[in-house]
C-alpha atoms as a PDB file:
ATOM      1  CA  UNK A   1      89.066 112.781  92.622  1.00  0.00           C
ATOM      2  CA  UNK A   2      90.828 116.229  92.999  1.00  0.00           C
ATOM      3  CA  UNK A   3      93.663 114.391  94.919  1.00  0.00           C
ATOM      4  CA  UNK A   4      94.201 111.855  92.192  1.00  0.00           C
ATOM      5  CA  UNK A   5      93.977 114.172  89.621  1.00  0.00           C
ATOM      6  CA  UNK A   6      96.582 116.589  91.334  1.00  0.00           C
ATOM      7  CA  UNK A   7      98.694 113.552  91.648  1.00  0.00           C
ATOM      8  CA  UNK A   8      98.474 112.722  88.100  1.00  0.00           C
ATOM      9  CA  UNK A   9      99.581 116.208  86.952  1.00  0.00           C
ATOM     10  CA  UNK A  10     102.414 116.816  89.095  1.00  0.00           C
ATOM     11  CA  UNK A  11     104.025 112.885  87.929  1.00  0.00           C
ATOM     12  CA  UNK A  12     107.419 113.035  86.192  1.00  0.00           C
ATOM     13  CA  UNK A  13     108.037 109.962  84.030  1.00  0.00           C
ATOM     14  CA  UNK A  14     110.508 108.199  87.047  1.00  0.00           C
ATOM     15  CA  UNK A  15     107.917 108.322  89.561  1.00  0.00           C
ATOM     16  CA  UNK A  16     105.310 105.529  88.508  1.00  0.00           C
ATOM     17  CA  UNK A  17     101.747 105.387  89.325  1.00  0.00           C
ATOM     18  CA  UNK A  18     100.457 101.830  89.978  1.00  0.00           C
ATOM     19  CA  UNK A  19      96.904 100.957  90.680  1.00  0.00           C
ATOM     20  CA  UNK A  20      96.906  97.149  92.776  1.00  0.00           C
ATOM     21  CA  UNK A  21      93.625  94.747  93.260  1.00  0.00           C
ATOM     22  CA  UNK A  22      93.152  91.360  93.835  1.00  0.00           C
ATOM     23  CA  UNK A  23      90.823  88.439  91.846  1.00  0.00           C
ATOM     24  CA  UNK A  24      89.962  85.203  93.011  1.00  0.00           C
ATOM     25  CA  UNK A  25      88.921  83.240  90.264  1.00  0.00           C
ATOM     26  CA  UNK A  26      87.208  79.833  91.422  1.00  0.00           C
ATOM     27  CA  UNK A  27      86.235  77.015  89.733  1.00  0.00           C
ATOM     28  CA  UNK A  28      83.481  75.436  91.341  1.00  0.00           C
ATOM     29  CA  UNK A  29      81.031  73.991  88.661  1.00  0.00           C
ATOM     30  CA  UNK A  30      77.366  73.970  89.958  1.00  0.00           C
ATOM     31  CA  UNK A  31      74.289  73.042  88.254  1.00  0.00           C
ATOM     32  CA  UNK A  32      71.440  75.816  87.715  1.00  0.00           C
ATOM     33  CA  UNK A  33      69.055  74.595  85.418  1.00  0.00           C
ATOM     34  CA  UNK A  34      68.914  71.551  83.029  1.00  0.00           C
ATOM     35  CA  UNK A  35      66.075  69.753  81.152  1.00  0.00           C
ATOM     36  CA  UNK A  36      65.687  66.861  82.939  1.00  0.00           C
ATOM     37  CA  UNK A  37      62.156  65.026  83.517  1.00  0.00           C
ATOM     38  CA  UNK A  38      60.476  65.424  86.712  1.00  0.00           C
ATOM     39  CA  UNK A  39      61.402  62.414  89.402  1.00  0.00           C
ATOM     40  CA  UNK A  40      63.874  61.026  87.598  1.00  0.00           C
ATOM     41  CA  UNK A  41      67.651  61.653  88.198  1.00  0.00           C
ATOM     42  CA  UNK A  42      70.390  61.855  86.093  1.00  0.00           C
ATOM     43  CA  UNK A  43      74.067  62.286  87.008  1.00  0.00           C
ATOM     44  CA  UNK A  44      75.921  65.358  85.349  1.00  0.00           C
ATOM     45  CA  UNK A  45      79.607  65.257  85.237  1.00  0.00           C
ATOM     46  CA  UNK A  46      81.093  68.363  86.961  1.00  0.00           C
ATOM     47  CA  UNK A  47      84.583  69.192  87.985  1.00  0.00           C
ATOM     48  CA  UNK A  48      84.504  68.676  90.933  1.00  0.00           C
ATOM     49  CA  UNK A  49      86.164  71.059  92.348  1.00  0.00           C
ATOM     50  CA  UNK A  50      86.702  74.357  94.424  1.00  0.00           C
ATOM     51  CA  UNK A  51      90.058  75.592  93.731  1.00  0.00           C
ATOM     52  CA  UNK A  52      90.726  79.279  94.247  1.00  0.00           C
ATOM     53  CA  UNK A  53      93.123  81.128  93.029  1.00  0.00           C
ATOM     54  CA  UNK A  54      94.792  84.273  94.705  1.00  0.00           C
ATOM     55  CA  UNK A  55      96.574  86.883  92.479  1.00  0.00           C
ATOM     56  CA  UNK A  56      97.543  90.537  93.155  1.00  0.00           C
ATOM     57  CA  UNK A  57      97.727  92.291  90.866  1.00  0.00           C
ATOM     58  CA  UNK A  58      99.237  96.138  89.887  1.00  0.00           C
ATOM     59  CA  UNK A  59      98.659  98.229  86.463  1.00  0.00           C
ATOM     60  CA  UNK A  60     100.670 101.083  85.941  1.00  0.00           C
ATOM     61  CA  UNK A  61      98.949 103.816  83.466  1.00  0.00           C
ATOM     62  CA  UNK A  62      99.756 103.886  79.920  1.00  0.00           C
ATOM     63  CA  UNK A  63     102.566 101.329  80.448  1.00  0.00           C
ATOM     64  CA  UNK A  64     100.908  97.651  79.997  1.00  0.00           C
ATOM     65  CA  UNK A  65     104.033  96.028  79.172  1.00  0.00           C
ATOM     66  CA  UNK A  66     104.478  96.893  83.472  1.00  0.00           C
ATOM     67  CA  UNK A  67     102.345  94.977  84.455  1.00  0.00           C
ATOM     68  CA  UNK A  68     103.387  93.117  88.019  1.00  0.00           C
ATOM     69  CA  UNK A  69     101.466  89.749  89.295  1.00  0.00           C
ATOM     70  CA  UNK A  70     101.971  87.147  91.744  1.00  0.00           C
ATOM     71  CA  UNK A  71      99.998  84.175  92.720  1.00  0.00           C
ATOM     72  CA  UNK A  72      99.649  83.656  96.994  1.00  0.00           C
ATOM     73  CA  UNK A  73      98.144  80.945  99.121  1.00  0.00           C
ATOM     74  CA  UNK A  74      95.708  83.949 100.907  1.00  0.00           C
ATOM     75  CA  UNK A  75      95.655  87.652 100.667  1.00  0.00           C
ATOM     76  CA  UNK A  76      96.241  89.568 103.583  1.00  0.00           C
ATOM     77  CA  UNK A  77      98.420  92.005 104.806  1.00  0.00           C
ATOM     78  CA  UNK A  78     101.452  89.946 104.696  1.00  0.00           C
ATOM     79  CA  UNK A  79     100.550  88.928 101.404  1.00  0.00           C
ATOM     80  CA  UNK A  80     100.452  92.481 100.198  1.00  0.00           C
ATOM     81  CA  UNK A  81     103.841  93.611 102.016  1.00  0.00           C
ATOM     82  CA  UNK A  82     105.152  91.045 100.327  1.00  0.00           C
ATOM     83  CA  UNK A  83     103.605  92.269  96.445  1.00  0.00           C
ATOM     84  CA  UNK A  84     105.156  95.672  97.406  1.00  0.00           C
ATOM     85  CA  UNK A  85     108.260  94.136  97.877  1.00  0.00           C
ATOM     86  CA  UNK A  86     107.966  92.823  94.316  1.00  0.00           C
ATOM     87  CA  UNK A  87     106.954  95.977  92.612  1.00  0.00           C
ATOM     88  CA  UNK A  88     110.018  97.516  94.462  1.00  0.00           C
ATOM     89  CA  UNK A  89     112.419  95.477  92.906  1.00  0.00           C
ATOM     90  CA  UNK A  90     110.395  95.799  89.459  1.00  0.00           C
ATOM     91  CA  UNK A  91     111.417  99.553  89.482  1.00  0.00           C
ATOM     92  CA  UNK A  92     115.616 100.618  89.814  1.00  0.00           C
ATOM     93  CA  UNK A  93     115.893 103.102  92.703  1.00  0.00           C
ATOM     94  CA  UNK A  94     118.600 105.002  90.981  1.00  0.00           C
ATOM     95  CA  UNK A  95     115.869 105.840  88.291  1.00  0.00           C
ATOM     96  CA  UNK A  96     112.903 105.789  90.069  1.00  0.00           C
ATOM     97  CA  UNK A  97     112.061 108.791  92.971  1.00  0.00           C
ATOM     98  CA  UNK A  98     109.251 107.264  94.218  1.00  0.00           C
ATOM     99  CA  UNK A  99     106.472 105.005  93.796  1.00  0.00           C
ATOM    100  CA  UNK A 100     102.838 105.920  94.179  1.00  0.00           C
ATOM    101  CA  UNK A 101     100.383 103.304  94.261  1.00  0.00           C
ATOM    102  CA  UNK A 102      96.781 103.348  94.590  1.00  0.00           C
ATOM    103  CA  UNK A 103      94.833 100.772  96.481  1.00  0.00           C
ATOM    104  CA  UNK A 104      90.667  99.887  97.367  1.00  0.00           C
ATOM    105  CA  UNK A 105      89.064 100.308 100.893  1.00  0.00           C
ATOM    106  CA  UNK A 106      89.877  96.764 101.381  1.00  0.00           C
ATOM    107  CA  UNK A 107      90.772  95.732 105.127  1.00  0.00           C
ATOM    108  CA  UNK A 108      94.460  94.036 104.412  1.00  0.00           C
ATOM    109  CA  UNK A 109      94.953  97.546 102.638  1.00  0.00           C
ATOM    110  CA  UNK A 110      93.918  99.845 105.335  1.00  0.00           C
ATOM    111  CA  UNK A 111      95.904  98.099 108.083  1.00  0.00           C
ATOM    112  CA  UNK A 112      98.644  99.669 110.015  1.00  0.00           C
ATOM    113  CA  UNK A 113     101.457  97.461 109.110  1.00  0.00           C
ATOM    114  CA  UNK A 114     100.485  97.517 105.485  1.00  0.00           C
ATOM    115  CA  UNK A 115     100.383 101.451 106.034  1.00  0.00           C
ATOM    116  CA  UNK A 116     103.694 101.767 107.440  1.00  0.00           C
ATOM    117  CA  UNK A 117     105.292  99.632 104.622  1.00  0.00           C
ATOM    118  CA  UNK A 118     104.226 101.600 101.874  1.00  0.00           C
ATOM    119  CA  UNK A 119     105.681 104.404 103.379  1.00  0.00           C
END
């Protein structure tokens, strides 16, 4: 907490702090309960369905209107290379000193190649 809060403090307004997670919304409709009488069956309509949807995402502090997604097949490593070659071109380099971005203990976050890249 010291670290981030030492980051925040020392931030001039051309060096952005971004904060990046992942959701995977689903839609996969599935029956819990239902008043139906015992022994007989009844067919419910449902979707159908299991579609999943993978979006990075990256917020930068009091800036909303910054806001950076993208939609992949899978999130992985490549997947979020690829994101911070988005936010990269988001931000002009003759304006911008540096990026800092701040990321969960997820796996595809804490690899090497992901790792190097953000440098």
């Amino acid at each position: 907490m010291l670290e981030y809060e030492t980051l925040k403090a020392r931030l001039t307004e051309d060096e952005p702090l971004l904060f990046i997670d992942e959701v995977h919304p689903t839609q996969a409709t599935k029956v819990t309960s239902g008043w139906i009488k015992k022994g007989i069956d009844k067919a419910i309509e449902t979707t159908g369905s299991r579609t999943r949807l993978n979006i990075i995402g990256a917020i930068r502090l009091g800036f909303l209107s910054d806001t950076i997604t993208h939609q992949y097949k899978t999130v992985n490593g490549e997947s979020i290379i690829d994101f911070f070659d988005k936010i990269k071109r988001q931000y002009d380099p003759s304006h911008c000193i540096g990026i800092n971005v701040v990321l969960d203990g997820a796996g595809y976050h804490r690899s090497a190649v992901v790792i190097e890249k953000a440098k």
